[in-house]
C-alpha atoms as a PDB file:
ATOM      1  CA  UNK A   1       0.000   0.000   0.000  1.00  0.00           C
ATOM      2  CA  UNK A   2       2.933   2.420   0.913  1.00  0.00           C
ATOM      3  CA  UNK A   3       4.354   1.761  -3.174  1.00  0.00           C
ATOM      4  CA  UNK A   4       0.602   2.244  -4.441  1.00  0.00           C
ATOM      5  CA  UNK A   5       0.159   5.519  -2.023  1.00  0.00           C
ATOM      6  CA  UNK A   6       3.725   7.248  -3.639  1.00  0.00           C
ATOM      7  CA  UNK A   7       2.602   6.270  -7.212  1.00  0.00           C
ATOM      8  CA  UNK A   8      -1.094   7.901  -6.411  1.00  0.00           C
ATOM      9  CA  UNK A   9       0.741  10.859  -4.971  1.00  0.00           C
ATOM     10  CA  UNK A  10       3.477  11.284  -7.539  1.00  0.00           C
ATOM     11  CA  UNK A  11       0.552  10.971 -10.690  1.00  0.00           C
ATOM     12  CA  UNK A  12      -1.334  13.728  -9.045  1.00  0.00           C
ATOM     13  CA  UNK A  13       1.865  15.936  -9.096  1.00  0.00           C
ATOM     14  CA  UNK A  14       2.437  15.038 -12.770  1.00  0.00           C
ATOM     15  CA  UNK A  15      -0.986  16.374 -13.959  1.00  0.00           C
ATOM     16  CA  UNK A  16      -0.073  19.440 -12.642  1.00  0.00           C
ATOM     17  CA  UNK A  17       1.412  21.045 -15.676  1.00  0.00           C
ATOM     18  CA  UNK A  18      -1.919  20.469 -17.525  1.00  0.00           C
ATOM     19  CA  UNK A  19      -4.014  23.237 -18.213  1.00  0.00           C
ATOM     20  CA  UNK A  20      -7.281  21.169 -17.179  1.00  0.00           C
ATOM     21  CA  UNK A  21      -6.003  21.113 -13.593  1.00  0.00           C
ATOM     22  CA  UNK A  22      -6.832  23.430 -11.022  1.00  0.00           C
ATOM     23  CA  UNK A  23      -6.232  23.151  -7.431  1.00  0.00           C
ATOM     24  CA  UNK A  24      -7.780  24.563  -4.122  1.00  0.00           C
ATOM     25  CA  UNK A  25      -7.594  24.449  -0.404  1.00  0.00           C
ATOM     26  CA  UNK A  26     -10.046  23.393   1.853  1.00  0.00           C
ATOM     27  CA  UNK A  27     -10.686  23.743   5.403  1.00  0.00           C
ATOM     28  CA  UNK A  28     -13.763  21.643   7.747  1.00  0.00           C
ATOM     29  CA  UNK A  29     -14.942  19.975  10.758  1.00  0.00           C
ATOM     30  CA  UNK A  30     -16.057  16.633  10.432  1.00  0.00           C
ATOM     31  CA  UNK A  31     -17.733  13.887  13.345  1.00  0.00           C
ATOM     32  CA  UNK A  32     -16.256  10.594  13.361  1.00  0.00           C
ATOM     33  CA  UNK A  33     -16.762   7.312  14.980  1.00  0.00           C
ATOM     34  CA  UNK A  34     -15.797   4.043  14.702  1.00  0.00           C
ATOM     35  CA  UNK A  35     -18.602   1.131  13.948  1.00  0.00           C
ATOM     36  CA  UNK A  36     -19.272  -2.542  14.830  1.00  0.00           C
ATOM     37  CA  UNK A  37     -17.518  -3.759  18.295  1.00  0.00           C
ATOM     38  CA  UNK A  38     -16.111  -0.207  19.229  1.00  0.00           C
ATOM     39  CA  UNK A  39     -19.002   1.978  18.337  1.00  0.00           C
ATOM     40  CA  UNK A  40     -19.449   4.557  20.583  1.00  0.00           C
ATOM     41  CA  UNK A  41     -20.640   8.521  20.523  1.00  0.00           C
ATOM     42  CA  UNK A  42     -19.685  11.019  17.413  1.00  0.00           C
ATOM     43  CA  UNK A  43     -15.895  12.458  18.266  1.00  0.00           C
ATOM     44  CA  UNK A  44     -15.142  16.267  16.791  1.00  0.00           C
ATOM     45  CA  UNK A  45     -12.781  16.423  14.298  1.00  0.00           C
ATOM     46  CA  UNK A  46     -11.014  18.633  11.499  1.00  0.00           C
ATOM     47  CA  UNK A  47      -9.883  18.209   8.032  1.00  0.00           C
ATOM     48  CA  UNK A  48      -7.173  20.498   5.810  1.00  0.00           C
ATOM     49  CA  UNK A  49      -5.914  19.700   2.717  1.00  0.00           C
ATOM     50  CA  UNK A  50      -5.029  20.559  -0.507  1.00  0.00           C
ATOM     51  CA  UNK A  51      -7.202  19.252  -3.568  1.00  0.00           C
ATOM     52  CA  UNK A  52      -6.684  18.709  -7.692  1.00  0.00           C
ATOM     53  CA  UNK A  53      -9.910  18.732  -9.837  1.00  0.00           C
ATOM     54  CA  UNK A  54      -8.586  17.398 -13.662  1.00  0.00           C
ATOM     55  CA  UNK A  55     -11.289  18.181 -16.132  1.00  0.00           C
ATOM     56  CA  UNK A  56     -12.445  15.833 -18.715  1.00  0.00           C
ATOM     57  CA  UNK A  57     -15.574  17.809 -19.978  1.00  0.00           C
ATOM     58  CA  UNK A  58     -17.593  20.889 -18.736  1.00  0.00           C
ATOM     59  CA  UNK A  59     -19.476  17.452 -16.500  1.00  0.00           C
ATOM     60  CA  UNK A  60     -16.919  15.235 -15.341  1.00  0.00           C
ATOM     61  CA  UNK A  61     -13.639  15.839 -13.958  1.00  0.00           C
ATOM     62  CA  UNK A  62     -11.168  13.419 -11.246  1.00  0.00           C
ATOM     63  CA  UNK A  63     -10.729  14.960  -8.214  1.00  0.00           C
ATOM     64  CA  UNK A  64      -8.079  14.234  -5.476  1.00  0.00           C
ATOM     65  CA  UNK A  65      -5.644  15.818  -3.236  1.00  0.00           C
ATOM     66  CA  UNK A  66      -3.603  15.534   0.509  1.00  0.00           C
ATOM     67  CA  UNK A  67      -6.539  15.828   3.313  1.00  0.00           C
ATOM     68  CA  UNK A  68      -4.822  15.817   7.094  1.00  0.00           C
ATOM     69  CA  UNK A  69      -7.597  14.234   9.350  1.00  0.00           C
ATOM     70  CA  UNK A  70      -8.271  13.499  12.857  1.00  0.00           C
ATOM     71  CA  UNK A  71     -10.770  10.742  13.786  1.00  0.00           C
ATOM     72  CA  UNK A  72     -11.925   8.562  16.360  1.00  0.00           C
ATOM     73  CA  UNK A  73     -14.700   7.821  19.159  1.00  0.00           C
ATOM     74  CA  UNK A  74     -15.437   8.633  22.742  1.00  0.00           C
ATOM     75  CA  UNK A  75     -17.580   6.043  25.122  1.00  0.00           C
ATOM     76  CA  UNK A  76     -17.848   6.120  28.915  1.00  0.00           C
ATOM     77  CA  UNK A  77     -15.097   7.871  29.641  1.00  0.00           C
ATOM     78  CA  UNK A  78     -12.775   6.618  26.590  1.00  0.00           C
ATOM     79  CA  UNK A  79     -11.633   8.791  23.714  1.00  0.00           C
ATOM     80  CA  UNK A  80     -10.061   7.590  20.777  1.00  0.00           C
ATOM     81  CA  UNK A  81      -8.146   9.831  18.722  1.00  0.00           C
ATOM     82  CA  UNK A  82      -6.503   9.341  15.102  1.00  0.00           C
ATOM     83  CA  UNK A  83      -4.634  11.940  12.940  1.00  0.00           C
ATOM     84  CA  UNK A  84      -4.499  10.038   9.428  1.00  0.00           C
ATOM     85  CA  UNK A  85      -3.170  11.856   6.133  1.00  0.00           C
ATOM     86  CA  UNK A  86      -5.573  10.510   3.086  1.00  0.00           C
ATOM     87  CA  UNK A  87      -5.391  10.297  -0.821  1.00  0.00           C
ATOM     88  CA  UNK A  88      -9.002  10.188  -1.926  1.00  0.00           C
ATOM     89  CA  UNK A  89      -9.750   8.985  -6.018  1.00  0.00           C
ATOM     90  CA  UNK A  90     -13.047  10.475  -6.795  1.00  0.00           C
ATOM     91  CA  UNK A  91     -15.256  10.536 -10.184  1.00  0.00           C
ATOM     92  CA  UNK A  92     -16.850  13.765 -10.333  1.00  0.00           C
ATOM     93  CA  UNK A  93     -20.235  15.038 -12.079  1.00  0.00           C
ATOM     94  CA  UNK A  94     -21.023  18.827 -12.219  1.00  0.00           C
ATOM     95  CA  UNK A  95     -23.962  20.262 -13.407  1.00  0.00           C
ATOM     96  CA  UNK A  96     -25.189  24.312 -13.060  1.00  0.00           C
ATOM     97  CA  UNK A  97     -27.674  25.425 -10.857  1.00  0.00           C
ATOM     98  CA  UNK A  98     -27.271  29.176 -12.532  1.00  0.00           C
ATOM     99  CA  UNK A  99     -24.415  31.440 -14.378  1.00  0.00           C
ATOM    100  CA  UNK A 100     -22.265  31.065 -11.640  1.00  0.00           C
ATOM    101  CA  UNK A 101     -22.870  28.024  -9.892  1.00  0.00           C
ATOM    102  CA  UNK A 102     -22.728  24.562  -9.918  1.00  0.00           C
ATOM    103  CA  UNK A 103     -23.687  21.292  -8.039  1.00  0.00           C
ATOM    104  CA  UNK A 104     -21.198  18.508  -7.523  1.00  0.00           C
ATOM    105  CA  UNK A 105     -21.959  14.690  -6.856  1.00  0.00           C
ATOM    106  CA  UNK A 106     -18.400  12.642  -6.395  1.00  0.00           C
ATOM    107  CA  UNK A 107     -17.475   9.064  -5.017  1.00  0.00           C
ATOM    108  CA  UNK A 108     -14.566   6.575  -5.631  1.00  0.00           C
ATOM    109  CA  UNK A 109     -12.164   4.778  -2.997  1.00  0.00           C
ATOM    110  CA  UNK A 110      -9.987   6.475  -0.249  1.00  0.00           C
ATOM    111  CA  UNK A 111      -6.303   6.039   1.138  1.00  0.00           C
ATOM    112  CA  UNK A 112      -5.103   6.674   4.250  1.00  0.00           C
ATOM    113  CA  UNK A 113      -1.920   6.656   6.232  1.00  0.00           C
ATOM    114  CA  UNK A 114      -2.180   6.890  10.317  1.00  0.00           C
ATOM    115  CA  UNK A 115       0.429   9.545  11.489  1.00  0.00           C
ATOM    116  CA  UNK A 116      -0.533   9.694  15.071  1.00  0.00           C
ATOM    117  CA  UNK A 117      -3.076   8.705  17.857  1.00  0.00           C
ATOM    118  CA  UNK A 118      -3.944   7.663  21.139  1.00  0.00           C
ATOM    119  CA  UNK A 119      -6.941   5.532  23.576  1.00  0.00           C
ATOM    120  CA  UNK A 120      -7.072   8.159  26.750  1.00  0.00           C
ATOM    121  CA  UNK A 121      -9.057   6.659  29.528  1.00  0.00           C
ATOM    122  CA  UNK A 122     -10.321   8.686  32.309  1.00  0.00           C
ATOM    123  CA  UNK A 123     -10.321   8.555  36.207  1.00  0.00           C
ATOM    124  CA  UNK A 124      -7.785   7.616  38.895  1.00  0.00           C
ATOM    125  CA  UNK A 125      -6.598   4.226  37.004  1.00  0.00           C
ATOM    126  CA  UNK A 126      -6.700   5.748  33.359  1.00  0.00           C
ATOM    127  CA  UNK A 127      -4.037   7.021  31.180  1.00  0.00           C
ATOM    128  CA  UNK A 128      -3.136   7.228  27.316  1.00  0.00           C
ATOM    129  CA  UNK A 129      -1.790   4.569  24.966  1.00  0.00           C
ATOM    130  CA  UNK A 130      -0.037   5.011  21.273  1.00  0.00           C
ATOM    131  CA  UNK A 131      -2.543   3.417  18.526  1.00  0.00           C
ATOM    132  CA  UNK A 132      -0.320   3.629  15.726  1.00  0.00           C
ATOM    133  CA  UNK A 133       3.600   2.401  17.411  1.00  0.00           C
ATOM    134  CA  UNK A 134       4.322  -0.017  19.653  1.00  0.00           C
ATOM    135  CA  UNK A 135       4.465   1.053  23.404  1.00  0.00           C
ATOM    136  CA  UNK A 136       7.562   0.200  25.679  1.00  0.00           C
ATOM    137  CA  UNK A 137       7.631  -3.371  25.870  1.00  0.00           C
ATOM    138  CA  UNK A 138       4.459  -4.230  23.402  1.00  0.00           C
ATOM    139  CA  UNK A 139       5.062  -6.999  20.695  1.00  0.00           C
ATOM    140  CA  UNK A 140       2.472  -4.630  18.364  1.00  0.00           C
ATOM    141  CA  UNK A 141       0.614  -1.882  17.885  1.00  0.00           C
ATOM    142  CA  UNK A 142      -2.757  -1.679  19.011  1.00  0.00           C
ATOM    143  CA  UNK A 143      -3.695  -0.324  15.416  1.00  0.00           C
ATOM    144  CA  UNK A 144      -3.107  -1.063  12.013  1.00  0.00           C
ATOM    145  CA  UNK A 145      -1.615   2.556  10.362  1.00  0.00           C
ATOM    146  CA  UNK A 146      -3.245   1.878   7.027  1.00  0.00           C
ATOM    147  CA  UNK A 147      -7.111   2.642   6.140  1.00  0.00           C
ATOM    148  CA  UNK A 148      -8.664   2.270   2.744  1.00  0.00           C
ATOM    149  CA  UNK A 149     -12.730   3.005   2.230  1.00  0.00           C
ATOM    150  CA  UNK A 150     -14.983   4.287   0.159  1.00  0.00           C
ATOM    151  CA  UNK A 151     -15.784   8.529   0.062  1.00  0.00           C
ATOM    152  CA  UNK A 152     -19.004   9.875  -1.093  1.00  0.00           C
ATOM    153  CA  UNK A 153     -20.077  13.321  -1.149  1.00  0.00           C
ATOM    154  CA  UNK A 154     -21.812  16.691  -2.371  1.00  0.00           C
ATOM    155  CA  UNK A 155     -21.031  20.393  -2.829  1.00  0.00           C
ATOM    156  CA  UNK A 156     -21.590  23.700  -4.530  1.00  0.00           C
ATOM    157  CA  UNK A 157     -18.647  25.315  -6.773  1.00  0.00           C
ATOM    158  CA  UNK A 158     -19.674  29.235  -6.721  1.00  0.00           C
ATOM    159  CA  UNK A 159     -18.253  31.684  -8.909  1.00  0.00           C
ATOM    160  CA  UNK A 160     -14.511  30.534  -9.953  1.00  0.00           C
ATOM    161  CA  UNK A 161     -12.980  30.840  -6.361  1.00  0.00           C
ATOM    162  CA  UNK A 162     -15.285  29.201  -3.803  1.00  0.00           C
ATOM    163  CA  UNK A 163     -16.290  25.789  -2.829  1.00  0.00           C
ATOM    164  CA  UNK A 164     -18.633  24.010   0.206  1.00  0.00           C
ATOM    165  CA  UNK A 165     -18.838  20.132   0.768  1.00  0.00           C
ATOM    166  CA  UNK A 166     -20.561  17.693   2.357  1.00  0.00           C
ATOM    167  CA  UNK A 167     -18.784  14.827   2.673  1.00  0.00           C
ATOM    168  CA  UNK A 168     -19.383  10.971   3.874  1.00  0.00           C
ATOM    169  CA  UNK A 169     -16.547   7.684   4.264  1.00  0.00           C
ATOM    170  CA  UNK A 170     -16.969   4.347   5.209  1.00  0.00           C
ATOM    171  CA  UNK A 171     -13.936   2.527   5.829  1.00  0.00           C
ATOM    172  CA  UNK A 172     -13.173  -1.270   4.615  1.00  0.00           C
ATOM    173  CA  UNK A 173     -10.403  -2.210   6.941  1.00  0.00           C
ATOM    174  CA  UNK A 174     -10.635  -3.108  10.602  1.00  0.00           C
ATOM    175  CA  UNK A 175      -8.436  -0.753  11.825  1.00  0.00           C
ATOM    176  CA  UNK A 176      -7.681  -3.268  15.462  1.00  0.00           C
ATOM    177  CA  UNK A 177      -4.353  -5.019  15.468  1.00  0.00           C
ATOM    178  CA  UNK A 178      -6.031  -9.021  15.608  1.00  0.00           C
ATOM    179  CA  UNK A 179      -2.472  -9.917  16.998  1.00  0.00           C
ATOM    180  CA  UNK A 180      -3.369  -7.748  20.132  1.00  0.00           C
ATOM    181  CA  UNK A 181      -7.347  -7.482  20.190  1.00  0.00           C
ATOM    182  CA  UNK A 182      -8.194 -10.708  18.474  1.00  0.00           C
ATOM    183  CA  UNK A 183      -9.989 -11.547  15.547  1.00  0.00           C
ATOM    184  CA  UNK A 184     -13.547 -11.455  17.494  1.00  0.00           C
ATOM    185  CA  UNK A 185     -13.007  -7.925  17.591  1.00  0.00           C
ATOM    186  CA  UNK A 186     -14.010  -5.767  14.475  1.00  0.00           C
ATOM    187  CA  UNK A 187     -14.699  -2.109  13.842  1.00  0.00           C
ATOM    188  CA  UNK A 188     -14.390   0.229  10.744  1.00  0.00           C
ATOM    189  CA  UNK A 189     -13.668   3.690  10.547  1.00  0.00           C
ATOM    190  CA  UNK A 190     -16.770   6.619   9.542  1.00  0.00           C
ATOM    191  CA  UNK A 191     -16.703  10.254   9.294  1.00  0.00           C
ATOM    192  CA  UNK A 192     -19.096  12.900   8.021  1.00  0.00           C
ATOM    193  CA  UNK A 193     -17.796  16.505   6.959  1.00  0.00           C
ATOM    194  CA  UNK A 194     -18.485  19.952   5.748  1.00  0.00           C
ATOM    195  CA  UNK A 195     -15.493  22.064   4.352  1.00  0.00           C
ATOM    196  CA  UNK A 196     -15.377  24.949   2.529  1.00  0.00           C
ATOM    197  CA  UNK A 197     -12.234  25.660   0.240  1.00  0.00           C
ATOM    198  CA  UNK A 198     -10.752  28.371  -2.282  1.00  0.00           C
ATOM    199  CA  UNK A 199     -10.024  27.682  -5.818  1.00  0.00           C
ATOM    200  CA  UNK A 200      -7.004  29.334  -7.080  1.00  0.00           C
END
């Protein structure tokens, strides 16, 4: 996944000197949670990235970009919190809602790469634990650092500058480490967003 991630990365980069591309930078808030054996309550998040819309036709265009991402969940006193940098692939369909506006539908698959996190527990026998690296004296991670889902969303393009987004994922990986938690145990990662960006 690391190879496939670079090669994503490095064909985005290579578009750049074509005259369909355009890029922007966006800026959200998103609520996250994890499903199945660890679902618990929405967690408050944020999202920043940079993004690349290559146009095919005035209708459809491939949209990606770098999006920096926290996730996670909170339960009884236990939050879990994930900073992940992700490489969505999305088909995109525009179509105008007046002379200076138009509505977007995209979806396609997602990549992401855990950078950071930790389980805090709270009260007088709680701490915080890594997710992503091993702790002193643990075999493995309690985490797996790679994610991979599917992204689904809708927004507004206004004028040639501005852009708002509403935006869904549902992961496909089970993000628990079976060495540590066991293979009884399964969860996936979901977040819901709204960004707004500027096209340059």
């Amino acid at each position: 996944m690391k190879k496939f991630l670079l090669t994503a990365v490095l064909g985005m980069f290579a578009l750049a000197g074509f005259s369909q591309v355009k890029w922007d930078a966006k800026v959200g808030m998103s609520m996250t949670n994890l499903t199945g054996d660890m679902d618990g309550d929405m967690k408050i998040g944020y999202n920043v990235g940079v993004g690349m819309d290559y146009a095919f036709s005035e209708d459809w265009s491939l949209q990606s970009g770098l999006n920096f991402t926290g996730k996670g969940a909170k339960d009884e006193g236990v939050k879990v919190k994930m900073n992940y940098v992700e490489l969505p692939i999305l088909a995109a369909y525009k179509f105008a809602l007046g002379e200076n506006m138009k509505f977007v539908v995209n979806a396609g698959p997602y990549l992401a790469v855990g950078l950071g996190g930790k389980m805090t527990v709270d009260g007088e026998d709680g701490g915080s634990v890594k997710l992503f690296s091993k702790e002193d004296g643990a075999e493995e991670a309690l985490m797996k650092r790679f994610d991979l889902g599917i992204q689904y969303g809708i927004g507004l393009e206004v004028g040639e500058h501005y852009l708002v987004n509403l935006t869904g994922q549902n992961g496909f990986i089970n993000p628990l480490n079976d060495k540590v938690w066991g293979e009884e145990l399964s969860t996936k990662n979901m977040a819901f967003s709204i960004s707004v960006g500027y096209r340059f």
